[in-house]
PDB file of N, CA and C in Angstrom:
ATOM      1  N   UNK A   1       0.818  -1.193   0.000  1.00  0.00           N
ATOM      2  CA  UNK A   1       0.000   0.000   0.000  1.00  0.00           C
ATOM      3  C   UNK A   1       0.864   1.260   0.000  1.00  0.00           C
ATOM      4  N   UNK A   2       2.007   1.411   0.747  1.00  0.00           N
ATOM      5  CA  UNK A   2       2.962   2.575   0.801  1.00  0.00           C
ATOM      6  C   UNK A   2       3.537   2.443  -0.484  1.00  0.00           C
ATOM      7  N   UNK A   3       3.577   1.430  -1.537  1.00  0.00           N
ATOM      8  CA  UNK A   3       4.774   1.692  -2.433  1.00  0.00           C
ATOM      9  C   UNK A   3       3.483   2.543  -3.427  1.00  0.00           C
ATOM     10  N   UNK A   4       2.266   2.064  -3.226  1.00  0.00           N
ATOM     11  CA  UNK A   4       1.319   2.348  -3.986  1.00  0.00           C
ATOM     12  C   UNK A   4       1.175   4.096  -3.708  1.00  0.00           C
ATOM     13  N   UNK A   5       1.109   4.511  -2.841  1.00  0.00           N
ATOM     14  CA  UNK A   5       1.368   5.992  -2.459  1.00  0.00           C
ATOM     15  C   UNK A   5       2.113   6.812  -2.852  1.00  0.00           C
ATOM     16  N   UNK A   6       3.414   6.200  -3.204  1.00  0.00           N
ATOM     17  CA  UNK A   6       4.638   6.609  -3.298  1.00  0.00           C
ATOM     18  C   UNK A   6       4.376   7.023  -4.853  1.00  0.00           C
ATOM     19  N   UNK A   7       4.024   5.953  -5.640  1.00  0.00           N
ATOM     20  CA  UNK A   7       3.684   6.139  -7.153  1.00  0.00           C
ATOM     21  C   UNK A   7       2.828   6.741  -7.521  1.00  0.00           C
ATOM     22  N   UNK A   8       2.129   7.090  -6.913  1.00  0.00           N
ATOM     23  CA  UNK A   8       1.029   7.970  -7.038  1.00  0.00           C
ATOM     24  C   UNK A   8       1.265   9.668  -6.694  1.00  0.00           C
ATOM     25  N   UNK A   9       2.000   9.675  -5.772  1.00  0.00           N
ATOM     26  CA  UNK A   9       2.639  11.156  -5.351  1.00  0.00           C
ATOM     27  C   UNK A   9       4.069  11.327  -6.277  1.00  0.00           C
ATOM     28  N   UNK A  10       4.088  10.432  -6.761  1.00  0.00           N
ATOM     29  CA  UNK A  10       5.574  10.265  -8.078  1.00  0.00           C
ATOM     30  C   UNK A  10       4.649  11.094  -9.296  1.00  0.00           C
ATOM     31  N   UNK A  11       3.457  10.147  -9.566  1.00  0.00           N
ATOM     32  CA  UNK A  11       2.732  10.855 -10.676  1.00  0.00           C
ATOM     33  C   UNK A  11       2.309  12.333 -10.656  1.00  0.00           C
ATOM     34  N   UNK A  12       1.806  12.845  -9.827  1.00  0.00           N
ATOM     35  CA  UNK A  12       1.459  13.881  -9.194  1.00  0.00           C
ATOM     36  C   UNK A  12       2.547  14.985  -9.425  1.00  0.00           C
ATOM     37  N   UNK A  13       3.464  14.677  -8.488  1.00  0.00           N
ATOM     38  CA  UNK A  13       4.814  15.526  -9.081  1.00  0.00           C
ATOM     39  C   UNK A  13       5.030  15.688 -10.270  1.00  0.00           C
ATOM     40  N   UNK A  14       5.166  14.679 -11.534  1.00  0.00           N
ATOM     41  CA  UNK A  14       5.605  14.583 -12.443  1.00  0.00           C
ATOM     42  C   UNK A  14       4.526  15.470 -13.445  1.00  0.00           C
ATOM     43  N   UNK A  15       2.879  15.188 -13.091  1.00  0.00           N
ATOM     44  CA  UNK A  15       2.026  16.105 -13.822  1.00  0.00           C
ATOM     45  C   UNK A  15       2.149  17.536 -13.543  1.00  0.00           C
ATOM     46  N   UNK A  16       2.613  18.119 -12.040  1.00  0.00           N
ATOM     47  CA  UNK A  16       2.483  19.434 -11.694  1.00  0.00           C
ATOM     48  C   UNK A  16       4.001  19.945 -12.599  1.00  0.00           C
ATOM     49  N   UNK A  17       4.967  19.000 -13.229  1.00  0.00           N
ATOM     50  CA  UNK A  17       6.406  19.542 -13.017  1.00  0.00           C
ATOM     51  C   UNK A  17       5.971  20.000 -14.478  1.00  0.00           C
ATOM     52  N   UNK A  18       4.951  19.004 -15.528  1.00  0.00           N
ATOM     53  CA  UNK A  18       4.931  19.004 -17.003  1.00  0.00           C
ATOM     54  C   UNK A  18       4.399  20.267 -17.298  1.00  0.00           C
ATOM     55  N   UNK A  19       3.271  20.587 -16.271  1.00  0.00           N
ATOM     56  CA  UNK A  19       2.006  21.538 -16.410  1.00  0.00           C
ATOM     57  C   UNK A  19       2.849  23.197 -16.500  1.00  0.00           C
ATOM     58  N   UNK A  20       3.760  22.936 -15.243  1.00  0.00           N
ATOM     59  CA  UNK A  20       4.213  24.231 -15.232  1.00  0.00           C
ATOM     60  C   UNK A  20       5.473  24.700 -16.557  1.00  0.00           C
ATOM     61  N   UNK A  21       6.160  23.410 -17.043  1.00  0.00           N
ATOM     62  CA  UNK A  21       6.718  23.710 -18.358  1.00  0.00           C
ATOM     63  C   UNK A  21       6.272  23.837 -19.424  1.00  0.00           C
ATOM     64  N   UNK A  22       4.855  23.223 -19.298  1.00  0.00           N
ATOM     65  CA  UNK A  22       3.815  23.833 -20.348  1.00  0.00           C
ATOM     66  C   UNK A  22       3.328  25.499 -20.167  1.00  0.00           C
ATOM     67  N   UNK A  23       3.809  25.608 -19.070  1.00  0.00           N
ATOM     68  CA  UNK A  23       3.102  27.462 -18.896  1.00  0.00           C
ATOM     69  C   UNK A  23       3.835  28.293 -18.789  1.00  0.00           C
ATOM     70  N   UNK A  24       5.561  27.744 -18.583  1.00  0.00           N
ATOM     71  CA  UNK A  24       6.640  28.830 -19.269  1.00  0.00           C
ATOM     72  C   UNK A  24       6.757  28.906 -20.453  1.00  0.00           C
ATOM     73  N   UNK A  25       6.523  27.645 -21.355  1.00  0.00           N
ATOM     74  CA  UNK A  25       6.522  27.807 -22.784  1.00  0.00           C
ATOM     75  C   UNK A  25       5.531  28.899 -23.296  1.00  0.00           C
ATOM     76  N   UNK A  26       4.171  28.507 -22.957  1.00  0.00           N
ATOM     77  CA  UNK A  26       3.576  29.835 -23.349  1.00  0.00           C
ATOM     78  C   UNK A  26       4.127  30.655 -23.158  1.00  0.00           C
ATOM     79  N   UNK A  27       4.421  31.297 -21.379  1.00  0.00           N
ATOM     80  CA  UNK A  27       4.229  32.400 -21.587  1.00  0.00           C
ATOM     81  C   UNK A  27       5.698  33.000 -22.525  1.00  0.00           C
ATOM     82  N   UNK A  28       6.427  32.337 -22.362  1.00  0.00           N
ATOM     83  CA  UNK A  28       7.858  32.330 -23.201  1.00  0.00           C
ATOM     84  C   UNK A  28       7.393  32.870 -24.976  1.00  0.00           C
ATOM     85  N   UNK A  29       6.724  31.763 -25.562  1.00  0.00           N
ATOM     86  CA  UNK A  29       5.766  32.322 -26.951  1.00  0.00           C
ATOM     87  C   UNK A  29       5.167  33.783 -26.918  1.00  0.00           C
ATOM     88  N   UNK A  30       4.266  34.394 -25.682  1.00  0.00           N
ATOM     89  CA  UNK A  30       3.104  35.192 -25.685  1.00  0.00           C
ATOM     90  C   UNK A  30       4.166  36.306 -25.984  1.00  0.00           C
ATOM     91  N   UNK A  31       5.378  36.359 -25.025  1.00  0.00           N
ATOM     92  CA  UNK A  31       6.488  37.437 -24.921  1.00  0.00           C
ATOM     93  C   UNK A  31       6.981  37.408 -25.801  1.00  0.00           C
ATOM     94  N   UNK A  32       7.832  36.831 -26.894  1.00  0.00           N
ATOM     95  CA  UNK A  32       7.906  37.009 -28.019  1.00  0.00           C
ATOM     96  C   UNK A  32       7.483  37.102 -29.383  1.00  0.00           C
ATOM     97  N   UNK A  33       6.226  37.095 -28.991  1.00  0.00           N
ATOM     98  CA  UNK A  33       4.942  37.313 -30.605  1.00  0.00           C
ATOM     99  C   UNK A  33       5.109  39.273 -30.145  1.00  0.00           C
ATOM    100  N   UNK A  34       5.105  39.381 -28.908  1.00  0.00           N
ATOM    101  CA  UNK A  34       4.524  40.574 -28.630  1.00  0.00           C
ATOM    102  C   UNK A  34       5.470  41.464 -29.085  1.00  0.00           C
ATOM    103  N   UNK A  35       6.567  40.921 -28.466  1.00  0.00           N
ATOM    104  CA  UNK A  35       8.108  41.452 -29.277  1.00  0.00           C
ATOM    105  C   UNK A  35       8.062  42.019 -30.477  1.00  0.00           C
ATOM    106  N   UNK A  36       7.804  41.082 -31.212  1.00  0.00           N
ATOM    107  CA  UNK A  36       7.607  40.921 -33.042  1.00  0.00           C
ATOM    108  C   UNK A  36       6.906  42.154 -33.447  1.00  0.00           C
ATOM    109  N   UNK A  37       5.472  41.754 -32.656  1.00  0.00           N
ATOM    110  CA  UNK A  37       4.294  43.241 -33.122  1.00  0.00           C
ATOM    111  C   UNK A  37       5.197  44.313 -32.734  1.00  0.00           C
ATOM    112  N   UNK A  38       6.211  44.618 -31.463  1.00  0.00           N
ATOM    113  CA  UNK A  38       5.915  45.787 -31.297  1.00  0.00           C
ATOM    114  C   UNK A  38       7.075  46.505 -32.200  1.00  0.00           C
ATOM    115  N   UNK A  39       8.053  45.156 -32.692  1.00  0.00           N
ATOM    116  CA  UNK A  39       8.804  45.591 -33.466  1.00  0.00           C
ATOM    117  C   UNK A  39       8.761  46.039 -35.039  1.00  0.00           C
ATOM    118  N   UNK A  40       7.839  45.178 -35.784  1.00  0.00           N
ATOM    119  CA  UNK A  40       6.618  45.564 -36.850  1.00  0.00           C
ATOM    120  C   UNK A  40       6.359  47.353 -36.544  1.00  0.00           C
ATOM    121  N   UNK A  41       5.973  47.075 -35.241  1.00  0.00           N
ATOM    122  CA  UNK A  41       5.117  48.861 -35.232  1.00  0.00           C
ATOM    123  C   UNK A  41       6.062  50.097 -35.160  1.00  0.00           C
ATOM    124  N   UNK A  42       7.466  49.621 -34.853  1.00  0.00           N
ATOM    125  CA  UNK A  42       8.870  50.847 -35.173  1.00  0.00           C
ATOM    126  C   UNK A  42       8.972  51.063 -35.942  1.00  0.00           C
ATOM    127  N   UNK A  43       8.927  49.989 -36.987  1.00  0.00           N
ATOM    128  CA  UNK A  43       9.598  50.107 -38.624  1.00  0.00           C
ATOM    129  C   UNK A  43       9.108  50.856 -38.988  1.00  0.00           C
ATOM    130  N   UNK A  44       9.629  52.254 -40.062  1.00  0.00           N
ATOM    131  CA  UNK A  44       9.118  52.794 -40.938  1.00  0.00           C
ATOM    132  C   UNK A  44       8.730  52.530 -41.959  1.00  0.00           C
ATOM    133  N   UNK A  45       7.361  53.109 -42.649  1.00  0.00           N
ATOM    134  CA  UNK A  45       6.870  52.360 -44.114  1.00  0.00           C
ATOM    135  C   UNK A  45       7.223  53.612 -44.632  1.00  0.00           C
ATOM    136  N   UNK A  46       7.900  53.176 -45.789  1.00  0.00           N
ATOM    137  CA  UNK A  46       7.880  53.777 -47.150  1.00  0.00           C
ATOM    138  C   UNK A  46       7.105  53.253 -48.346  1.00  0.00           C
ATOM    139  N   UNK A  47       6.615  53.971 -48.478  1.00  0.00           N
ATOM    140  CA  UNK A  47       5.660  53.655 -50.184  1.00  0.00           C
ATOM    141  C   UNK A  47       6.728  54.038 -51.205  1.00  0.00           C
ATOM    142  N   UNK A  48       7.194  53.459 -51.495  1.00  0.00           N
ATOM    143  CA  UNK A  48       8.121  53.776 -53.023  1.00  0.00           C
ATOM    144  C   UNK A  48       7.143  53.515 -54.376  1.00  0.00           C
ATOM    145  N   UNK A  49       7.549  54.322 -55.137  1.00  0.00           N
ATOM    146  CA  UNK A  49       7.273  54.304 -56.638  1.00  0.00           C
ATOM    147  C   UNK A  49       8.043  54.246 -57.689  1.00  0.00           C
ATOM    148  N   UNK A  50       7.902  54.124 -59.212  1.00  0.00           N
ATOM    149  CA  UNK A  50       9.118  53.915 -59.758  1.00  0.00           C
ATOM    150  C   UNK A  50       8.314  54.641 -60.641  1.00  0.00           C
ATOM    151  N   UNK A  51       9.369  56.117 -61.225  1.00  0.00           N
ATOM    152  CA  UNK A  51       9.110  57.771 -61.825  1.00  0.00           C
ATOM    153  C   UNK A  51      10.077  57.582 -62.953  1.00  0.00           C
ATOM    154  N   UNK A  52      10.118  57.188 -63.739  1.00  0.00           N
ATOM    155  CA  UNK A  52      11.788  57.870 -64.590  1.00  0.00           C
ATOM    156  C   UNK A  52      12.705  57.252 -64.308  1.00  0.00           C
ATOM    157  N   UNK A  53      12.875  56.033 -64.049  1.00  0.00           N
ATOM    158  CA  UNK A  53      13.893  55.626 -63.983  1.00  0.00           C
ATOM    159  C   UNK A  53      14.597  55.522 -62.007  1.00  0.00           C
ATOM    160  N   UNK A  54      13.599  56.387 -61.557  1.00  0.00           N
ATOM    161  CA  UNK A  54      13.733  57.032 -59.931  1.00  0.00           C
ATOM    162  C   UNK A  54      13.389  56.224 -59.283  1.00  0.00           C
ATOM    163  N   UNK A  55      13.578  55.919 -58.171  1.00  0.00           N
ATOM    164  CA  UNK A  55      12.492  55.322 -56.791  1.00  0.00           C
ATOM    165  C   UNK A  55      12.393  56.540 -55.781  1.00  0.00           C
ATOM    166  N   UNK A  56      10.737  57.023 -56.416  1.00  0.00           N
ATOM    167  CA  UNK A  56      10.331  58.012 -55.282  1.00  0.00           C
ATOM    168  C   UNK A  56      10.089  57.438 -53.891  1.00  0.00           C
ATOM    169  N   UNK A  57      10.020  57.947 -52.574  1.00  0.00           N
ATOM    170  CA  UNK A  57       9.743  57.453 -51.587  1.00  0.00           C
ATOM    171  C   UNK A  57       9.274  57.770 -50.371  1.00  0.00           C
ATOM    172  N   UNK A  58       8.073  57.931 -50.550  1.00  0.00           N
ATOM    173  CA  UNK A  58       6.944  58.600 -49.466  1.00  0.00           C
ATOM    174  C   UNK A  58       6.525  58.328 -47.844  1.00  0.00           C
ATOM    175  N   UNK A  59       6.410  58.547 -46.660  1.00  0.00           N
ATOM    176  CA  UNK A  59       5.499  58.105 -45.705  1.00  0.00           C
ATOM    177  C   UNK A  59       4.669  57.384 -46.182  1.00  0.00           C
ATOM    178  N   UNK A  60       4.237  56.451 -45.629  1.00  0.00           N
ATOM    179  CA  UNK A  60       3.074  55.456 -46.023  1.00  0.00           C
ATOM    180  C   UNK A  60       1.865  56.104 -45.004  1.00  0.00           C
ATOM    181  N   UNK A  61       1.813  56.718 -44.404  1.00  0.00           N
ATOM    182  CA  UNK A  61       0.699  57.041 -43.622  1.00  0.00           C
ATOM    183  C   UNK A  61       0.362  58.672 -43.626  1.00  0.00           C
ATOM    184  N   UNK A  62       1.616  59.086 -44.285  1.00  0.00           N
ATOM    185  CA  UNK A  62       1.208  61.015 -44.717  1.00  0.00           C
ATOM    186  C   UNK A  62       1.306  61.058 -45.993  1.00  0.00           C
ATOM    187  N   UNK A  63       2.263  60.578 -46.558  1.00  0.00           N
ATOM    188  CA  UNK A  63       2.144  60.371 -48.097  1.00  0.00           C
ATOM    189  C   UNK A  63       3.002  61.798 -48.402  1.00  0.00           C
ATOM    190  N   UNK A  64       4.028  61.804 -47.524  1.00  0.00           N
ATOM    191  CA  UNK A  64       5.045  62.700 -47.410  1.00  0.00           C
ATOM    192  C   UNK A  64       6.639  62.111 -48.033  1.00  0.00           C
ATOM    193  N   UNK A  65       7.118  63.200 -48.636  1.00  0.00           N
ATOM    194  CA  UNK A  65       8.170  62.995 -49.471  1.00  0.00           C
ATOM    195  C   UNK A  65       9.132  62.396 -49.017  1.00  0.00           C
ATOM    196  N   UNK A  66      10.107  61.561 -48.961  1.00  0.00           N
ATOM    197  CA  UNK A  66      11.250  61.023 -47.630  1.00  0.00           C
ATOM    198  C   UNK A  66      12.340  61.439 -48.603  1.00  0.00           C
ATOM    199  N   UNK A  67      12.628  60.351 -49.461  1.00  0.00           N
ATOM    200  CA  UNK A  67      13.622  60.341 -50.007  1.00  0.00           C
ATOM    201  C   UNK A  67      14.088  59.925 -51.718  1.00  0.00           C
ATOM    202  N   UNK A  68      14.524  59.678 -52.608  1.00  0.00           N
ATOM    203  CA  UNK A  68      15.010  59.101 -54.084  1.00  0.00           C
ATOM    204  C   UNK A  68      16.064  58.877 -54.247  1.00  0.00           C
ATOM    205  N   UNK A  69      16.383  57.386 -55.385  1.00  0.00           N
ATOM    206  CA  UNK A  69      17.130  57.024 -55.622  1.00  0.00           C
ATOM    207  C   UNK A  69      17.220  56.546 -56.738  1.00  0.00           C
ATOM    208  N   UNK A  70      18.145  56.198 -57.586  1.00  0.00           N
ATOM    209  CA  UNK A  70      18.134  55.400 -58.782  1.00  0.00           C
ATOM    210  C   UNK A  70      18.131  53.684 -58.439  1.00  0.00           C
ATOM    211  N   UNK A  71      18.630  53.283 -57.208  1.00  0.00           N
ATOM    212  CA  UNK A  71      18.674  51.950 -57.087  1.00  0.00           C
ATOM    213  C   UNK A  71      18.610  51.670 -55.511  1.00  0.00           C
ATOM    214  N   UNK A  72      18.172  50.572 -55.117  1.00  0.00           N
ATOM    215  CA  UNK A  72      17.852  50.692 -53.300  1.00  0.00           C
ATOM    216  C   UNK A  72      18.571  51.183 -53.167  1.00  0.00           C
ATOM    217  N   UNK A  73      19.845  50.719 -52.595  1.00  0.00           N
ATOM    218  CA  UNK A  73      20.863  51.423 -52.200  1.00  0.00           C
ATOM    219  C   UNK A  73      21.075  52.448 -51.571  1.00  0.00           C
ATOM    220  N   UNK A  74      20.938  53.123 -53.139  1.00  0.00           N
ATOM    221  CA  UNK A  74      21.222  54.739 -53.195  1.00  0.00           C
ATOM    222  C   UNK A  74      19.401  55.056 -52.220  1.00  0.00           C
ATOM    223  N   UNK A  75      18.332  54.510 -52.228  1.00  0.00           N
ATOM    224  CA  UNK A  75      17.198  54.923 -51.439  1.00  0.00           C
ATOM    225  C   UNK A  75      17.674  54.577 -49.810  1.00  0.00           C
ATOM    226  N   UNK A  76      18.557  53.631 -49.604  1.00  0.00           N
ATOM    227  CA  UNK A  76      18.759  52.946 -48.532  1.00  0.00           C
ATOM    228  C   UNK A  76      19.331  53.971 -47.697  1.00  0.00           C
ATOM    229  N   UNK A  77      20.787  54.522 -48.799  1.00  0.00           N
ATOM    230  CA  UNK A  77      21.629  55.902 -48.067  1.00  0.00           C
ATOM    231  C   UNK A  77      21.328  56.872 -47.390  1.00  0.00           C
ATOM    232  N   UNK A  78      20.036  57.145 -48.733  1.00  0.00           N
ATOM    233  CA  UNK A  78      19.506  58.787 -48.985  1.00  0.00           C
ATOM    234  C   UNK A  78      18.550  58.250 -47.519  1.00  0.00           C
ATOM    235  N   UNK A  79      17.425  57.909 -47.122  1.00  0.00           N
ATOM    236  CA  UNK A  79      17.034  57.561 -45.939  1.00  0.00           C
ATOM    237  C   UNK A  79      17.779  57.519 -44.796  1.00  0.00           C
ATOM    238  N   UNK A  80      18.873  56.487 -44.692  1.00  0.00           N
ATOM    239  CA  UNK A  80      19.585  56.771 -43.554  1.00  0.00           C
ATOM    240  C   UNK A  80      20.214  57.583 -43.467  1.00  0.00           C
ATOM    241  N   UNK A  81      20.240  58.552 -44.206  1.00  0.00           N
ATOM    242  CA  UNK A  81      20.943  59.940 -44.207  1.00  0.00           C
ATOM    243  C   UNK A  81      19.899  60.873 -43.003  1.00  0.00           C
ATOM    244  N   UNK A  82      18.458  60.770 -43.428  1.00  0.00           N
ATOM    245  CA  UNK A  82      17.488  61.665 -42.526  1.00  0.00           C
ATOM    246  C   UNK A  82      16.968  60.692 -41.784  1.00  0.00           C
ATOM    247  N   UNK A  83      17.110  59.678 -41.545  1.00  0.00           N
ATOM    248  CA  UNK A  83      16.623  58.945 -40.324  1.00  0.00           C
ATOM    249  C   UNK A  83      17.740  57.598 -39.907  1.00  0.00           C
ATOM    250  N   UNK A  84      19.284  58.434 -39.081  1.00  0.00           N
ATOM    251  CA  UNK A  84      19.814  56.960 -39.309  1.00  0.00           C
ATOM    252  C   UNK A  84      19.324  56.531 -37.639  1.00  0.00           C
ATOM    253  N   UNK A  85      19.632  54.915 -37.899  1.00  0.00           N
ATOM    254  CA  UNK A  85      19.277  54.237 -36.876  1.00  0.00           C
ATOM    255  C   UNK A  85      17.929  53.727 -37.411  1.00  0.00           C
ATOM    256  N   UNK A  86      16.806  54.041 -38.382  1.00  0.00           N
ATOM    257  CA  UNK A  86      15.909  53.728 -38.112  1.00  0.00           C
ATOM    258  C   UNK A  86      15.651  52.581 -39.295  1.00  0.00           C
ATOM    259  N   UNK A  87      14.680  51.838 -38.990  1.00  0.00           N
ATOM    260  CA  UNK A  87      14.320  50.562 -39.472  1.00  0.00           C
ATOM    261  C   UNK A  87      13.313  50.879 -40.927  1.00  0.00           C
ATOM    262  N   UNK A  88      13.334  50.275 -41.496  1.00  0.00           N
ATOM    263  CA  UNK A  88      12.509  50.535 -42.790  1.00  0.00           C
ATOM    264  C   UNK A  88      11.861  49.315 -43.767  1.00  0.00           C
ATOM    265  N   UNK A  89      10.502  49.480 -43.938  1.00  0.00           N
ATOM    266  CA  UNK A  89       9.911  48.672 -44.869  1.00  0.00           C
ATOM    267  C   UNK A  89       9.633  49.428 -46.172  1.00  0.00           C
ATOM    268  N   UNK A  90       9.962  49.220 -47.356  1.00  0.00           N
ATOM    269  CA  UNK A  90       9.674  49.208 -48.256  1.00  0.00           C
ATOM    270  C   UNK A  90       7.663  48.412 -48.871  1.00  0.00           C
ATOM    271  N   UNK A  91       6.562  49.413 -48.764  1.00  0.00           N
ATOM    272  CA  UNK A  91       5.587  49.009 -49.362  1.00  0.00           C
ATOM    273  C   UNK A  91       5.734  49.476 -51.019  1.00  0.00           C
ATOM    274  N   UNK A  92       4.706  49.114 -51.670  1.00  0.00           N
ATOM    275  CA  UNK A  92       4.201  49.269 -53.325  1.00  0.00           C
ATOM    276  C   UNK A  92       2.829  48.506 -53.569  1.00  0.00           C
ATOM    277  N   UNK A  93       2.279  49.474 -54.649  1.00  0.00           N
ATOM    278  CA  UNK A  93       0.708  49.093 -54.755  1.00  0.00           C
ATOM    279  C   UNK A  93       1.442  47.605 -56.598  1.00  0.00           C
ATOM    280  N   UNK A  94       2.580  47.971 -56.983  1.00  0.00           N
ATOM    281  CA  UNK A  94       3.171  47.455 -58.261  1.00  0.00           C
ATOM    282  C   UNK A  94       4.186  45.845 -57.242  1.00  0.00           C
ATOM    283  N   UNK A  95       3.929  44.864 -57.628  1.00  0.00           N
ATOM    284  CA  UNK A  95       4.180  43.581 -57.096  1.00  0.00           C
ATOM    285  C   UNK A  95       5.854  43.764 -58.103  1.00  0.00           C
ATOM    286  N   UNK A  96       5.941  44.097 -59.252  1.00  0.00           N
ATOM    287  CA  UNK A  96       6.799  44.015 -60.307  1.00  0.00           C
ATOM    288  C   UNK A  96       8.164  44.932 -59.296  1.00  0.00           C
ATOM    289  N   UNK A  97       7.623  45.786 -58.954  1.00  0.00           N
ATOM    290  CA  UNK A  97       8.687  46.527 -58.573  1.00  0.00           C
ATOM    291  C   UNK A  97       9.242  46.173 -56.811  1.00  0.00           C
ATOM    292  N   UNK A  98       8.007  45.579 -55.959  1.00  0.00           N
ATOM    293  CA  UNK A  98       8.405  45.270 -54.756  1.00  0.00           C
ATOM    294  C   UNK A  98       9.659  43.634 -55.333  1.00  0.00           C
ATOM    295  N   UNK A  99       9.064  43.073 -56.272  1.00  0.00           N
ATOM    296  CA  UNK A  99      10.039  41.840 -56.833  1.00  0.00           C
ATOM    297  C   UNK A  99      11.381  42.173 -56.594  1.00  0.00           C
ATOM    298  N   UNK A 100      11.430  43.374 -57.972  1.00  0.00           N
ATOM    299  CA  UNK A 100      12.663  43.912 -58.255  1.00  0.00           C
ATOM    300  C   UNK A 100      13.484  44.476 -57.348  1.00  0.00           C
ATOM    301  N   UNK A 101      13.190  45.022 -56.230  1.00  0.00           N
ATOM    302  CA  UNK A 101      13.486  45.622 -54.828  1.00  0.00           C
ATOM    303  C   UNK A 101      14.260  44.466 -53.838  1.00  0.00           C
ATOM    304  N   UNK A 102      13.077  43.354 -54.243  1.00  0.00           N
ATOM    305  CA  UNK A 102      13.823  42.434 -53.502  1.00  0.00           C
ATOM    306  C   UNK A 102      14.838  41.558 -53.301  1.00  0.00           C
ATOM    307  N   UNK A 103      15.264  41.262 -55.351  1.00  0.00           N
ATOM    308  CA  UNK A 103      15.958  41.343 -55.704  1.00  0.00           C
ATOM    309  C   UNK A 103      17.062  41.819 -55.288  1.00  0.00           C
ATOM    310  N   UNK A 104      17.293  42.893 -55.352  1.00  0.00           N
ATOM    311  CA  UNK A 104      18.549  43.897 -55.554  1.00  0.00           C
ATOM    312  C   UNK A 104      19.297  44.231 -53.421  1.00  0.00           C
ATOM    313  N   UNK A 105      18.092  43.566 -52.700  1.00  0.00           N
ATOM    314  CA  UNK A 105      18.560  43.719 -51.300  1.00  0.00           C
ATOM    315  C   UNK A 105      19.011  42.207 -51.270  1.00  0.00           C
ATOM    316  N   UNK A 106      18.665  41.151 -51.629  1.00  0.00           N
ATOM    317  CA  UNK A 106      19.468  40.037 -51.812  1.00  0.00           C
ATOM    318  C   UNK A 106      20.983  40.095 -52.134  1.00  0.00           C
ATOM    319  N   UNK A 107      21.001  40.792 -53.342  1.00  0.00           N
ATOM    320  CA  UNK A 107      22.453  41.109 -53.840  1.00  0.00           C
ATOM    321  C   UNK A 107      23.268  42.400 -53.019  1.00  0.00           C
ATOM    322  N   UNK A 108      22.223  43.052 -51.813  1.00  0.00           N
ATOM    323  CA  UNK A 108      22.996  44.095 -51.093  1.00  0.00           C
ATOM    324  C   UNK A 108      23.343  43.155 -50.001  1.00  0.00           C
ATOM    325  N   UNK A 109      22.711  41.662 -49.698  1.00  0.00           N
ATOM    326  CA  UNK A 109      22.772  41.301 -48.273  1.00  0.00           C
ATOM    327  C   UNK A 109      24.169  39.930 -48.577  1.00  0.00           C
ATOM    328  N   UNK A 110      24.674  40.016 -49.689  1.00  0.00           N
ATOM    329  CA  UNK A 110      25.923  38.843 -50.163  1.00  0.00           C
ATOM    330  C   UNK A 110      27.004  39.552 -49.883  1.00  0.00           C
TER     331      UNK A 110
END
């Protein structure tokens, strides 16, 4: 009967030990999704367009002038020139040109 106790307060332990590594994992997950969003919500959006050969490049939420370039890069500079330190997304309503963009930061990131 005691060994029977014993295994039973063995189980017990062993469910309270699983339960609570099941609830650092969450909360471990919850803290880093939140991370993510709040890091999403720093980044600056730029709306770029493609003018002449140019990449114009606007606020995405004032639709204010930032910066131009002939190639990321040169948009990458001209930006961190008036905002260095800061993080940046590139939006476009043209899929052709977010492609091409993406492109060309591949070959900036080799």
């Amino acid at each position: 009967m005691f060994e029977g106790f014993i295994g039973f307060l063995l189980g017990v332990l062993f469910v309270v030990f699983v339960i609570r590594q099941l609830f650092k994992y969450i909360e471990h997950r919850l803290s880093e999704s939140m991370t993510t969003e709040s890091s999403d919500e720093d980044r600056f959006k730029l709306r770029v367009e493609l003018v002449e050969n140019q990449l114009l490049c606007y606020n995405n939420s004032t639709m204010t002038f930032i910066c131009q370039g002939s190639s990321l890069k040169e948009v990458l500079d001209n930006f961190n020139k008036r905002f260095p330190g800061q993080d940046v997304t590139l939006v476009s309503e043209d899929a052709g040109l977010i492609e091409d963009l993406s492109k060309q930061k591949q070959l900036l990131d080799v």
